[in-house]
C-alpha atoms as a PDB file:
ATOM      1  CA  UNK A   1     115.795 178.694 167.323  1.00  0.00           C
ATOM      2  CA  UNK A   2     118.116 175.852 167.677  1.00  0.00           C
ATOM      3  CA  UNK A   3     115.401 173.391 167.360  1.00  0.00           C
ATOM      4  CA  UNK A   4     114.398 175.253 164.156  1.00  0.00           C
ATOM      5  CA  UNK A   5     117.672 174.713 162.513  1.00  0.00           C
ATOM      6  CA  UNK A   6     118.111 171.335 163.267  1.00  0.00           C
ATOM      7  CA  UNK A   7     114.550 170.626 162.067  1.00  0.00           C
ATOM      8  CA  UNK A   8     115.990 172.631 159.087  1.00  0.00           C
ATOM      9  CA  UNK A   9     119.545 170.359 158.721  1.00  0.00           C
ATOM     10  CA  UNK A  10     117.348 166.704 159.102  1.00  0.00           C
ATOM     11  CA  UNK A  11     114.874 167.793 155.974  1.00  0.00           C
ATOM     12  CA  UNK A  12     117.784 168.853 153.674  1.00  0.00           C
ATOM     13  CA  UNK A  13     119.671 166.020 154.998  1.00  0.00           C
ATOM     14  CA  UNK A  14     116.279 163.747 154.057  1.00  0.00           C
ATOM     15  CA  UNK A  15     116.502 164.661 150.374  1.00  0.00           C
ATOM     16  CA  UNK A  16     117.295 162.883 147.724  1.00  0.00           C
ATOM     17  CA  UNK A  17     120.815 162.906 147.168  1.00  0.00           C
ATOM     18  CA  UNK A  18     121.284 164.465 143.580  1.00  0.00           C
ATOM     19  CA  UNK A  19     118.301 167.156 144.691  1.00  0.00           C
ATOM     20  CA  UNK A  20     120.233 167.545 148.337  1.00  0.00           C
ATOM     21  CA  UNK A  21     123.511 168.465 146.794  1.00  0.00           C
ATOM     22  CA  UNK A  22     122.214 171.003 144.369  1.00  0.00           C
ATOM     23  CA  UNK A  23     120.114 172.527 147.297  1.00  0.00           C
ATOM     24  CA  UNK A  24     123.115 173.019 149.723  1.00  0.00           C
ATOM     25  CA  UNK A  25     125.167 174.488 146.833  1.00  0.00           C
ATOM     26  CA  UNK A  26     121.732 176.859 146.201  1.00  0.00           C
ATOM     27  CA  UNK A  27     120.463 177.945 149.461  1.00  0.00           C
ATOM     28  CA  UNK A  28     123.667 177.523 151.935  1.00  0.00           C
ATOM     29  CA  UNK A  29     126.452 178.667 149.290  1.00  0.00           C
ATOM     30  CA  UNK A  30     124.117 181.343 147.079  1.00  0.00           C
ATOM     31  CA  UNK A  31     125.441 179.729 143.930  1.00  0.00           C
ATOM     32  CA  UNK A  32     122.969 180.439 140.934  1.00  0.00           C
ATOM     33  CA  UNK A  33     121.404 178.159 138.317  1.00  0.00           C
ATOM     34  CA  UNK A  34     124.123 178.767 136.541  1.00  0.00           C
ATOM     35  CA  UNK A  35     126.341 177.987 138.705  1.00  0.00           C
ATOM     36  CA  UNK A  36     125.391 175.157 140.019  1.00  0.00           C
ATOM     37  CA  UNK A  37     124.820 173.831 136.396  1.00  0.00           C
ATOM     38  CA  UNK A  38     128.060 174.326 135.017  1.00  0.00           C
ATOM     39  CA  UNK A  39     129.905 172.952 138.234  1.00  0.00           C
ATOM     40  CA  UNK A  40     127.518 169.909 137.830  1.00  0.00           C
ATOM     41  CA  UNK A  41     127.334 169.333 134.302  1.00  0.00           C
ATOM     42  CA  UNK A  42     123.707 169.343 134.351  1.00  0.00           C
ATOM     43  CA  UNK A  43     121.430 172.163 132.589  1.00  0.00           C
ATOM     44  CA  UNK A  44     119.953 175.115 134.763  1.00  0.00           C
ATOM     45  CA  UNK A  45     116.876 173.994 133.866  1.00  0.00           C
ATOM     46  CA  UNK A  46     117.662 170.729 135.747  1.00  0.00           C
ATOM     47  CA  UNK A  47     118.806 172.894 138.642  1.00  0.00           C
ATOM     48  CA  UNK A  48     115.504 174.572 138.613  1.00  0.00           C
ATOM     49  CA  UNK A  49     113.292 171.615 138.899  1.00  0.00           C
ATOM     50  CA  UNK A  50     115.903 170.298 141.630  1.00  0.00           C
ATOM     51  CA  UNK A  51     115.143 173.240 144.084  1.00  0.00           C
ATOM     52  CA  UNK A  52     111.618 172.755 142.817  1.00  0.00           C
ATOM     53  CA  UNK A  53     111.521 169.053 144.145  1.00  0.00           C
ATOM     54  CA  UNK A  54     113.351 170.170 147.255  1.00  0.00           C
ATOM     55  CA  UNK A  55     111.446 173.329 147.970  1.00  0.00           C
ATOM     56  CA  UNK A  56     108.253 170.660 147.878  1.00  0.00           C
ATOM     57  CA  UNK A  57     109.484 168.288 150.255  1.00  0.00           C
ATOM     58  CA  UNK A  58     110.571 170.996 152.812  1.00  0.00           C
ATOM     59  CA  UNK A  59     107.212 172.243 152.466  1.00  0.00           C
ATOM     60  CA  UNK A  60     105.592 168.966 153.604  1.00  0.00           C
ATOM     61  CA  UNK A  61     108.394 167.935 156.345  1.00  0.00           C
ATOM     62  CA  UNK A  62     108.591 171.624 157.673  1.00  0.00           C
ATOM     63  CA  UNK A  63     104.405 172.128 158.027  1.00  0.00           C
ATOM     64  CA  UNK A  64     103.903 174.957 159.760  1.00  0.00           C
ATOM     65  CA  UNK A  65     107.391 176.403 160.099  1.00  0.00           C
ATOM     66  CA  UNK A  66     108.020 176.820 155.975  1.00  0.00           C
ATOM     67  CA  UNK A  67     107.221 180.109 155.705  1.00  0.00           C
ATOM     68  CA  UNK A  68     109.458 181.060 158.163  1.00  0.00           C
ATOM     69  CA  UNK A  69     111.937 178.777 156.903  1.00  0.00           C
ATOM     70  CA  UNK A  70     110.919 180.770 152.989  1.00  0.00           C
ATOM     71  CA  UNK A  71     111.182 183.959 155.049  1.00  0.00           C
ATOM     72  CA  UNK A  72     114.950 183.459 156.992  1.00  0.00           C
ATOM     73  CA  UNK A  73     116.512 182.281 153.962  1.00  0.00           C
ATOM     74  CA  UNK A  74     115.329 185.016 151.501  1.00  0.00           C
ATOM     75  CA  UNK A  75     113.392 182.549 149.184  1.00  0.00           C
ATOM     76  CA  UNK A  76     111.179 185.713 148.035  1.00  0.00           C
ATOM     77  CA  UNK A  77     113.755 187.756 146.855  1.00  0.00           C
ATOM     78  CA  UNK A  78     115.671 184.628 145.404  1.00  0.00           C
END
């Protein structure tokens, strides 16, 4: 499992910096679109596309460990 969060912590970490940032305060704080878009200045629909663009590049650096990755971190009921 270890090995699983670290591969976890190096893809997040390998984000783009404004996308990185909104997808820590999303997925490790559980702040909303909203949330995130009035502590950023930025609209929600700006968040949206963020987690968008990071959910896509986890996809491809995770392979086959995504859905699990989808799966631990409630992504389906987000």
């Amino acid at each position: 499992m270890i090995q699983f969060e670290e591969k976890i912590y190096r893809a997040v970490d390998s984000l783009p910096a404004k996308c990185r940032d909104i997808f820590v305060q999303y997925l490790y704080h559980n702040k909303t679109y909203e949330e995130i878009a009035i502590t950023n200045h930025i609209s929600s629909s700006t968040v949206r596309v963020q987690i968008k663009i990071g959910l896509a590049k986890l996809r491809e650096l995770l392979g086959d460990l995504y859905p699990l990755f989808l799966l631990i971190f409630n992504f389906f009921e987000k």
